[in-house]
PDB file of N, CA and C in Angstrom:
ATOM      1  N   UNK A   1      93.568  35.514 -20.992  1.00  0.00           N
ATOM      2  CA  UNK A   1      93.881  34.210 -20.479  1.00  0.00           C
ATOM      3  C   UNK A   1      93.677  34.123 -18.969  1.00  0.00           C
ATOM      4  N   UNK A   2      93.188  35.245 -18.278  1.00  0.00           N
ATOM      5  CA  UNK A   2      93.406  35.485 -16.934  1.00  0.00           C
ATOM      6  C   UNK A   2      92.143  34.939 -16.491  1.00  0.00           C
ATOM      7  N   UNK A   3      91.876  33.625 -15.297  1.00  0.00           N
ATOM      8  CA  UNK A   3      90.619  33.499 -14.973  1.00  0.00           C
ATOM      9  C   UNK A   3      90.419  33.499 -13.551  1.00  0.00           C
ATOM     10  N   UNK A   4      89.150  33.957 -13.106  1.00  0.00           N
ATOM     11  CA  UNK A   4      88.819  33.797 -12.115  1.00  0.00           C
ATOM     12  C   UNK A   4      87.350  33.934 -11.547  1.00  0.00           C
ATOM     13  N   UNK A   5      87.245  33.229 -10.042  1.00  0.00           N
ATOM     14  CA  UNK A   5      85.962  32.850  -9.805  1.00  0.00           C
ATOM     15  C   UNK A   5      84.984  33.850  -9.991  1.00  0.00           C
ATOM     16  N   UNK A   6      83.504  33.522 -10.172  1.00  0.00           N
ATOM     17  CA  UNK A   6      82.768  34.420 -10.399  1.00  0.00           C
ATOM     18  C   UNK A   6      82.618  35.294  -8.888  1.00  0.00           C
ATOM     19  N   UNK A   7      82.814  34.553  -7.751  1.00  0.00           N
ATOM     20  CA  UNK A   7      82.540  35.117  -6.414  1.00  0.00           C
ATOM     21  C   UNK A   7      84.014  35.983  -5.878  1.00  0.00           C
ATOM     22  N   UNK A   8      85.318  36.308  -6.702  1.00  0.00           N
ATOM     23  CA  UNK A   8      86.405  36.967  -6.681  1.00  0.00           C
ATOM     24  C   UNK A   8      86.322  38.649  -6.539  1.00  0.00           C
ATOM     25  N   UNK A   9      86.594  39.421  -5.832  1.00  0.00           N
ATOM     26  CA  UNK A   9      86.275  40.885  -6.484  1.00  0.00           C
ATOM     27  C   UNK A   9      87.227  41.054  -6.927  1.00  0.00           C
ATOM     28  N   UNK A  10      87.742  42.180  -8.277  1.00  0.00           N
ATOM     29  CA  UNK A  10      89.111  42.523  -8.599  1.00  0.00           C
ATOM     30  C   UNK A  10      88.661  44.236  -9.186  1.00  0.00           C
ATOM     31  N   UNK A  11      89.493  44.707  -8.486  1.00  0.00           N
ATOM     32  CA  UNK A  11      88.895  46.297  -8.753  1.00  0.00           C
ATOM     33  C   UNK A  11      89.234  46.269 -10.077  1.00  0.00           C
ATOM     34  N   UNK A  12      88.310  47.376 -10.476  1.00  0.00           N
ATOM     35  CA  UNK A  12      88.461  47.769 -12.233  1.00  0.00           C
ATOM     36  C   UNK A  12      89.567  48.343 -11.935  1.00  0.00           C
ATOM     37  N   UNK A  13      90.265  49.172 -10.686  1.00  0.00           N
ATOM     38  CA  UNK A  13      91.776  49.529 -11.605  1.00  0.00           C
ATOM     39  C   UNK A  13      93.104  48.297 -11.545  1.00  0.00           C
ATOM     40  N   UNK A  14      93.006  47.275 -10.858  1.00  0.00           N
ATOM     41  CA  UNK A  14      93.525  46.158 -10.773  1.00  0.00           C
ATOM     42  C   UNK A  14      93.903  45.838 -12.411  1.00  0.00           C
ATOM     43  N   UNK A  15      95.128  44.963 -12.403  1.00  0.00           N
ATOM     44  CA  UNK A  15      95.753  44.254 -13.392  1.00  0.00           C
ATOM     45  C   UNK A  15      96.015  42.929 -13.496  1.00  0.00           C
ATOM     46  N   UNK A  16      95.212  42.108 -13.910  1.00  0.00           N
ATOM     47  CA  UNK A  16      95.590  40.517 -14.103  1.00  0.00           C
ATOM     48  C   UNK A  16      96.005  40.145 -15.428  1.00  0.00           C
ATOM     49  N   UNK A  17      97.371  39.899 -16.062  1.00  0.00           N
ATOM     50  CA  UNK A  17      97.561  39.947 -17.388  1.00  0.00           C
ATOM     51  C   UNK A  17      98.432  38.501 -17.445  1.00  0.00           C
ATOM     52  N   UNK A  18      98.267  37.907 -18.113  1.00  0.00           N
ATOM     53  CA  UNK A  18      98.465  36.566 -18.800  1.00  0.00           C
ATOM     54  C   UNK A  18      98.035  35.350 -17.705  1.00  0.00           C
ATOM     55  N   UNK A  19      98.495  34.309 -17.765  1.00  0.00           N
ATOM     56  CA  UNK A  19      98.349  33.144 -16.899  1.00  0.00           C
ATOM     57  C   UNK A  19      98.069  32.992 -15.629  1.00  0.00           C
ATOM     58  N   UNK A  20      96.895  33.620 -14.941  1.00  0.00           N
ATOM     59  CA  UNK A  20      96.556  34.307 -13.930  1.00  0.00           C
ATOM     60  C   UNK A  20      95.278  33.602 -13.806  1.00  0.00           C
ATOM     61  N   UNK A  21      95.415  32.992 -12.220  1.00  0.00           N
ATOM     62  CA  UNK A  21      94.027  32.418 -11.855  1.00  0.00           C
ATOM     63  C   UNK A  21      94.012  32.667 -10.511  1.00  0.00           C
ATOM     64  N   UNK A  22      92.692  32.983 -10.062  1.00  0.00           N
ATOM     65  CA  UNK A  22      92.102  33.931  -9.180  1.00  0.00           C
ATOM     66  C   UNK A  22      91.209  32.694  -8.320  1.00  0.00           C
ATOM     67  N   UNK A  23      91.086  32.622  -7.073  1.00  0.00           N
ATOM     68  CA  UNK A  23      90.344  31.629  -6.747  1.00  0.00           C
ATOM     69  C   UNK A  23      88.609  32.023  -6.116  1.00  0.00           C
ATOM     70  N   UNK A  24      88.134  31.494  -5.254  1.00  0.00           N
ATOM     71  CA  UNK A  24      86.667  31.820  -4.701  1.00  0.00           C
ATOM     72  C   UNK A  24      87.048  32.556  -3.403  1.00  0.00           C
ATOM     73  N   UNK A  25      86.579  33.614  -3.354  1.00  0.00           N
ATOM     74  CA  UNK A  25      86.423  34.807  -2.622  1.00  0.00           C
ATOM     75  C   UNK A  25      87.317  35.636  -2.450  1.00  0.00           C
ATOM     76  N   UNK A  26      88.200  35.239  -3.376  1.00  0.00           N
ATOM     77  CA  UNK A  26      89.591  36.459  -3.182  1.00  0.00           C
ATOM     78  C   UNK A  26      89.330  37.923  -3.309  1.00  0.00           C
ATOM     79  N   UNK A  27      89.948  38.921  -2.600  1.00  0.00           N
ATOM     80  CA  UNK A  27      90.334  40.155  -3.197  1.00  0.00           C
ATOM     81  C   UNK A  27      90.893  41.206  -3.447  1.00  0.00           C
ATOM     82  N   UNK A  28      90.956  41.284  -4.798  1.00  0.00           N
ATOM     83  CA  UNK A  28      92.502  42.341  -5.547  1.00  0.00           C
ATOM     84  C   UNK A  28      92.148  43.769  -5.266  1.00  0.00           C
ATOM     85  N   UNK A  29      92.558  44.309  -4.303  1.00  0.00           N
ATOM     86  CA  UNK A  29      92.528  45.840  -4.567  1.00  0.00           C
ATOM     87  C   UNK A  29      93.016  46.739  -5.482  1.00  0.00           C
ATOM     88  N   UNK A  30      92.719  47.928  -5.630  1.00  0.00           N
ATOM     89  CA  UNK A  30      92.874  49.063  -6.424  1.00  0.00           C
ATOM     90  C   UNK A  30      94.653  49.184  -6.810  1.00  0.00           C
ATOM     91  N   UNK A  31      95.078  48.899  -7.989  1.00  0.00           N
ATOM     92  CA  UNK A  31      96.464  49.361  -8.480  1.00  0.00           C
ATOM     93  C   UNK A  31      96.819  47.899  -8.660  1.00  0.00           C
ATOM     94  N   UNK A  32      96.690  47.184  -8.014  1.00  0.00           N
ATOM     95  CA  UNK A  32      97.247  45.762  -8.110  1.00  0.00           C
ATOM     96  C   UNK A  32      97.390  45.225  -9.782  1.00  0.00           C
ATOM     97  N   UNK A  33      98.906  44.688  -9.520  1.00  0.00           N
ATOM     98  CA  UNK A  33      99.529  43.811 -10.782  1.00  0.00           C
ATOM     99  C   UNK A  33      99.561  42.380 -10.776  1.00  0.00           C
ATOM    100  N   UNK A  34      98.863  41.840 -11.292  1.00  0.00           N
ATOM    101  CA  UNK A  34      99.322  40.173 -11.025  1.00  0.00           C
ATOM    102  C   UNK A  34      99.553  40.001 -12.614  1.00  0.00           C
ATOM    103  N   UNK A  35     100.699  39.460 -13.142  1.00  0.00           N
ATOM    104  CA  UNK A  35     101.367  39.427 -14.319  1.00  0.00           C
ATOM    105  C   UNK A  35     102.151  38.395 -14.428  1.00  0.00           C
ATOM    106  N   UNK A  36     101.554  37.359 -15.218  1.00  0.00           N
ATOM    107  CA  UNK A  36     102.333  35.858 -15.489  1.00  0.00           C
ATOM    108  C   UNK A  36     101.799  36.000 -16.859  1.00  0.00           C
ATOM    109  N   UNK A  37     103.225  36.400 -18.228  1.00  0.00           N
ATOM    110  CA  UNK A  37     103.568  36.965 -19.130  1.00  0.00           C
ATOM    111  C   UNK A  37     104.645  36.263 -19.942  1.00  0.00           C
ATOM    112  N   UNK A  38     105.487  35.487 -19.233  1.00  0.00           N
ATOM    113  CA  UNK A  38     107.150  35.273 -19.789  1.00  0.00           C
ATOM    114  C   UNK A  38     107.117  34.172 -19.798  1.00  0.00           C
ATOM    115  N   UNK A  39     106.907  33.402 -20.921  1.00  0.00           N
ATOM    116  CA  UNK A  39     107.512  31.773 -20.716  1.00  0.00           C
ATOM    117  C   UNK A  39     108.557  31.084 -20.888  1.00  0.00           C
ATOM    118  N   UNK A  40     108.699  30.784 -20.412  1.00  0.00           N
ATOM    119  CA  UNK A  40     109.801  30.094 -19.795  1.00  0.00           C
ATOM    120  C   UNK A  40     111.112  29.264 -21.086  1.00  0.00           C
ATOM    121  N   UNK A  41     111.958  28.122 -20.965  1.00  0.00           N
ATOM    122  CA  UNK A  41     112.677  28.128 -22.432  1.00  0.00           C
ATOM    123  C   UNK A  41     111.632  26.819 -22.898  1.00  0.00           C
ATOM    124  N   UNK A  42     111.010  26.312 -22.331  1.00  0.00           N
ATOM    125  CA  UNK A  42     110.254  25.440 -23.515  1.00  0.00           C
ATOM    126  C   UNK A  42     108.721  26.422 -23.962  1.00  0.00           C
ATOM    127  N   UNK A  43     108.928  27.323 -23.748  1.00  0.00           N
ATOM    128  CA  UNK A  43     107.822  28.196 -24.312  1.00  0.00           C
ATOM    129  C   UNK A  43     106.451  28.456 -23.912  1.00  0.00           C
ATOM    130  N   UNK A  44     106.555  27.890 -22.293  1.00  0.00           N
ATOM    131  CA  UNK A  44     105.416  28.152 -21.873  1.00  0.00           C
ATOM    132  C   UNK A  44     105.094  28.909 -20.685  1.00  0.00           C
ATOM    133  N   UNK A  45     104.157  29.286 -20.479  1.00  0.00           N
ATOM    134  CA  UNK A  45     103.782  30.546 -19.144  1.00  0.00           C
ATOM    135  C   UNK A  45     103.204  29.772 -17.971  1.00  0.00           C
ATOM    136  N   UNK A  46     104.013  30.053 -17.277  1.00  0.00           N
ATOM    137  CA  UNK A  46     103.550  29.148 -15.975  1.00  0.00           C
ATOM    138  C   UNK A  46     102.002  29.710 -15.057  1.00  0.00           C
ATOM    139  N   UNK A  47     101.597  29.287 -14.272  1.00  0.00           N
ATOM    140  CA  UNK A  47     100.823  30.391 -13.745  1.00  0.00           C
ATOM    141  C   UNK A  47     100.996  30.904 -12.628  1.00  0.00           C
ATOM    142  N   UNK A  48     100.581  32.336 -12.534  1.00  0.00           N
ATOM    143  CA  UNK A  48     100.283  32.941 -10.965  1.00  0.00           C
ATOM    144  C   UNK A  48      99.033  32.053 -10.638  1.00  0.00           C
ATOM    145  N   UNK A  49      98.951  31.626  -9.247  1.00  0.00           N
ATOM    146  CA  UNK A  49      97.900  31.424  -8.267  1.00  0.00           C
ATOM    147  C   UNK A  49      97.314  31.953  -7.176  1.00  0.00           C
ATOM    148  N   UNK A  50      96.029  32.743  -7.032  1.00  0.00           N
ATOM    149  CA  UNK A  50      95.736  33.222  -5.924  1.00  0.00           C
ATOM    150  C   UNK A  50      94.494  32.099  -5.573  1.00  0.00           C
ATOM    151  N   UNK A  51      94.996  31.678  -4.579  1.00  0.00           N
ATOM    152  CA  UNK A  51      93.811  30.660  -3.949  1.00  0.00           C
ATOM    153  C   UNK A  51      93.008  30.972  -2.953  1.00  0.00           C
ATOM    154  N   UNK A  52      91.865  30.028  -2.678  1.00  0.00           N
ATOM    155  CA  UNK A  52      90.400  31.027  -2.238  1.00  0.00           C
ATOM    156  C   UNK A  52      90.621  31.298  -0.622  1.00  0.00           C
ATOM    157  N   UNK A  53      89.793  32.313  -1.042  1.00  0.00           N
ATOM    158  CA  UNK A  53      89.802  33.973   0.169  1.00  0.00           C
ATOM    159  C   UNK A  53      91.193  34.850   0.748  1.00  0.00           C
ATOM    160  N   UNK A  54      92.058  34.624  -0.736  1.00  0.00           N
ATOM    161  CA  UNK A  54      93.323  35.442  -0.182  1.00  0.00           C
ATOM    162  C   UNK A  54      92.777  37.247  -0.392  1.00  0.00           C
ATOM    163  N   UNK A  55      94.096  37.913   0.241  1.00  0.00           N
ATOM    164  CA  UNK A  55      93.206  39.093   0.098  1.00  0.00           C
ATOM    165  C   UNK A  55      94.902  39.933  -0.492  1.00  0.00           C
ATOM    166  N   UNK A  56      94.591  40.286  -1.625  1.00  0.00           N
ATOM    167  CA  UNK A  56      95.694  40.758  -2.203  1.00  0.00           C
ATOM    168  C   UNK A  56      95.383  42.392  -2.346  1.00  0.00           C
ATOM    169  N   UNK A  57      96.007  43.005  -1.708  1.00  0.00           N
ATOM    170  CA  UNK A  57      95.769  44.428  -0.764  1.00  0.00           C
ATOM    171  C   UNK A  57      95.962  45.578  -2.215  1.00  0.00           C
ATOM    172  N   UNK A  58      96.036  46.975  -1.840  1.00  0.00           N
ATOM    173  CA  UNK A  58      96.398  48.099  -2.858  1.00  0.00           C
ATOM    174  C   UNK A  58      97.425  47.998  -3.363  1.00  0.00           C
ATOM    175  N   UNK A  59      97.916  48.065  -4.632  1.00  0.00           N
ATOM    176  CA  UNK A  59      99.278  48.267  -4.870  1.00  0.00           C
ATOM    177  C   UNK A  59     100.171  47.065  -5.236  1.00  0.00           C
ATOM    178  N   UNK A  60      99.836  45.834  -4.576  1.00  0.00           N
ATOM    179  CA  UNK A  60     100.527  44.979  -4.874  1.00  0.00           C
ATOM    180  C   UNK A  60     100.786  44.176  -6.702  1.00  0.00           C
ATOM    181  N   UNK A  61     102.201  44.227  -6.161  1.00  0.00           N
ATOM    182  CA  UNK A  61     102.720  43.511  -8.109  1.00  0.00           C
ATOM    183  C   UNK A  61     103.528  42.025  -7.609  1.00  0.00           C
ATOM    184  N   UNK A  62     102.396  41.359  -8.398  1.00  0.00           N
ATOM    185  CA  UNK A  62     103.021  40.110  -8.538  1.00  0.00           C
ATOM    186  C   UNK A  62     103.113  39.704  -9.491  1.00  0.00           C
ATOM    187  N   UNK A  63     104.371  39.163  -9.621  1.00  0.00           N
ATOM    188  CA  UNK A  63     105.393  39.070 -11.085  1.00  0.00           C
ATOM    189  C   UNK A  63     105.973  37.725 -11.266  1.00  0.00           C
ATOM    190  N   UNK A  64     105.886  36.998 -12.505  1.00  0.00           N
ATOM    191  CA  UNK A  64     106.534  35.425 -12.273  1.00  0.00           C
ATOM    192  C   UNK A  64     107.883  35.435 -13.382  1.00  0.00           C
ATOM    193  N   UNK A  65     108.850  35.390 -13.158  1.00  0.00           N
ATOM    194  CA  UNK A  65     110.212  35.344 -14.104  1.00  0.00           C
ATOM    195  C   UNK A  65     109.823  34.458 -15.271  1.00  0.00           C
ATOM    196  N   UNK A  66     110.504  34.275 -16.329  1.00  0.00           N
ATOM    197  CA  UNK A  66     109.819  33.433 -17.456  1.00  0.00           C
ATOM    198  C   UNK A  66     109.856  31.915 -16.675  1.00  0.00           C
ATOM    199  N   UNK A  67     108.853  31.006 -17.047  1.00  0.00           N
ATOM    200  CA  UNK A  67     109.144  29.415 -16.796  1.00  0.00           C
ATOM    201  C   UNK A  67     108.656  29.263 -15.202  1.00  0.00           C
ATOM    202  N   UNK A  68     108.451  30.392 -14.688  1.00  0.00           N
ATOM    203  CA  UNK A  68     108.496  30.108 -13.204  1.00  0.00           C
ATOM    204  C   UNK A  68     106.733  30.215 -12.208  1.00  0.00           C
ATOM    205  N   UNK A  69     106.661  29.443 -11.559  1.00  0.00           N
ATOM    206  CA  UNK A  69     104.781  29.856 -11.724  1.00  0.00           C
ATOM    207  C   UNK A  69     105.340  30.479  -9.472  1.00  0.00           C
ATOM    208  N   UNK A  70     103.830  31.452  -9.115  1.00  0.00           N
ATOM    209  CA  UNK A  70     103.859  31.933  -8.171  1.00  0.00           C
ATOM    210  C   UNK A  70     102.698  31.525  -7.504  1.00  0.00           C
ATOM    211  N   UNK A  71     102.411  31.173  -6.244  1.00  0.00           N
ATOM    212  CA  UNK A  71     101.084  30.123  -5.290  1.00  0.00           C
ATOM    213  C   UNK A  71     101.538  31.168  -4.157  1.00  0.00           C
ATOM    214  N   UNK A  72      99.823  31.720  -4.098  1.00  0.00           N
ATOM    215  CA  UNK A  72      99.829  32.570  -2.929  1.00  0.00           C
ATOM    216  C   UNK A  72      98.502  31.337  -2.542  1.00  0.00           C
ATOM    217  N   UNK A  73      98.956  30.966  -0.997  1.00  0.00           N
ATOM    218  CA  UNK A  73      97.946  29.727  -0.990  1.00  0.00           C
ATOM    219  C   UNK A  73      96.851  30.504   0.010  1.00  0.00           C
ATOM    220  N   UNK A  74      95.754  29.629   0.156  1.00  0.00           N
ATOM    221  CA  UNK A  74      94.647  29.956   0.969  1.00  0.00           C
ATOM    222  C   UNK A  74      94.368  30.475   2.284  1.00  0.00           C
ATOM    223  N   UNK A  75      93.784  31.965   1.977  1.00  0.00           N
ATOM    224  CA  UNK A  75      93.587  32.685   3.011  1.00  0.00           C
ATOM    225  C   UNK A  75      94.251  33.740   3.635  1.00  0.00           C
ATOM    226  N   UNK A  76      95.962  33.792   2.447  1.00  0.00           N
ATOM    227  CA  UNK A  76      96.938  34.943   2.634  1.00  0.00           C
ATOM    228  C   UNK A  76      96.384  36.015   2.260  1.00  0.00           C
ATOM    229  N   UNK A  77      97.014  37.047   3.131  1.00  0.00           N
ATOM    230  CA  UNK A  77      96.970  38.238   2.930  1.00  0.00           C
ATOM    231  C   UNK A  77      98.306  39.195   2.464  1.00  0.00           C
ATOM    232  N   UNK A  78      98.080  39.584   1.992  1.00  0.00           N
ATOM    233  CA  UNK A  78      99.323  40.229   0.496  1.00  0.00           C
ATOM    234  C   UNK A  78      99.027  41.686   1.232  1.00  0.00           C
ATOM    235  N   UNK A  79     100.045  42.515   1.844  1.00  0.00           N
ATOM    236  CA  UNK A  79      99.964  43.820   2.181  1.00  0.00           C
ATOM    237  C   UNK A  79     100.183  45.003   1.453  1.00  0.00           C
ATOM    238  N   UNK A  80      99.948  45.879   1.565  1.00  0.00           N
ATOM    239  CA  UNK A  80      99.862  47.104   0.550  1.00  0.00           C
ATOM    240  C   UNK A  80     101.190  47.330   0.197  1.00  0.00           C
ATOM    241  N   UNK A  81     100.861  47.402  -1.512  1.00  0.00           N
ATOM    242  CA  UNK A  81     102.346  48.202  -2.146  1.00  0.00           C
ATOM    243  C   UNK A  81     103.450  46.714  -2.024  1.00  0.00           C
ATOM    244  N   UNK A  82     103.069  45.238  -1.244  1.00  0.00           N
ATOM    245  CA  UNK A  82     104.125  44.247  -1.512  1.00  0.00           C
ATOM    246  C   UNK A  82     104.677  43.979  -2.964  1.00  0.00           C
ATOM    247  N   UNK A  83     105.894  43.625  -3.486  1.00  0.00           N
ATOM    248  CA  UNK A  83     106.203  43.145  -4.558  1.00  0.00           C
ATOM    249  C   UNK A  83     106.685  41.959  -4.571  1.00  0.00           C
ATOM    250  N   UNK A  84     105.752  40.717  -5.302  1.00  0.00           N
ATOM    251  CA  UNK A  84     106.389  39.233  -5.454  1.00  0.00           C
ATOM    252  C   UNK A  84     106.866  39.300  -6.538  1.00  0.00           C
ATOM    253  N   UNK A  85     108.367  38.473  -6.452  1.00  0.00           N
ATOM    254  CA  UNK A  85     108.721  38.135  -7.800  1.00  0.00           C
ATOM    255  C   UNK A  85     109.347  36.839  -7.793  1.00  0.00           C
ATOM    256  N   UNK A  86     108.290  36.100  -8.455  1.00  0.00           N
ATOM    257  CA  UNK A  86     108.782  34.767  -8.352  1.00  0.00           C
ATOM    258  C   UNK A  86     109.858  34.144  -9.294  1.00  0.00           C
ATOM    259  N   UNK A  87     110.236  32.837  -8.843  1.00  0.00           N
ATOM    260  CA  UNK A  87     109.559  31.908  -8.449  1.00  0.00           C
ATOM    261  C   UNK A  87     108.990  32.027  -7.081  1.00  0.00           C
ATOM    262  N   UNK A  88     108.017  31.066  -6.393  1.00  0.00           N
ATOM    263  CA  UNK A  88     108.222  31.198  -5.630  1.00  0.00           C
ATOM    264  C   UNK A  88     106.431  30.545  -5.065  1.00  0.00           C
TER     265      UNK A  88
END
């Protein structure tokens, strides 16, 4: 369910698992979790957002609580090993 731009890099050891959208020129380094998984009580999965040219570093896990969606907006930089847990 995880999408993102064709111009995105996301390392092969990177993790994008459920409701996960990736924008134009972003990029996920090596170990990285982005995981929007849990929906919420009317039963649906909100999404993570990485919007275009963020740069989401080594290591980083970003996590959305059930029901809750996470917006990393344009042009952030996410530092090594950070943990989001949204909402947020």
């Amino acid at each position: 369910m995880a999408r993102r731009d064709p111009s995105a890099y996301v390392d092969p050891t990177a993790q994008l698992i459920g409701n996960v959208r990736v924008g134009e020129n972003v990029f996920v380094g090596p170990n990285a979790v982005i995981r929007a998984d849990e929906p919420g009580t009317n039963g649906k999965v909100q999404p993570i957002m990485i919007e275009a040219e963020s740069n989401i570093q080594d290591g980083v896990l970003i996590h959305s609580m059930g029901g809750a969606s996470v917006r990393i907006g344009p042009k952030a930089s996410i530092a090594h090993g950070v943990v989001i847990h949204g909402p947020c």
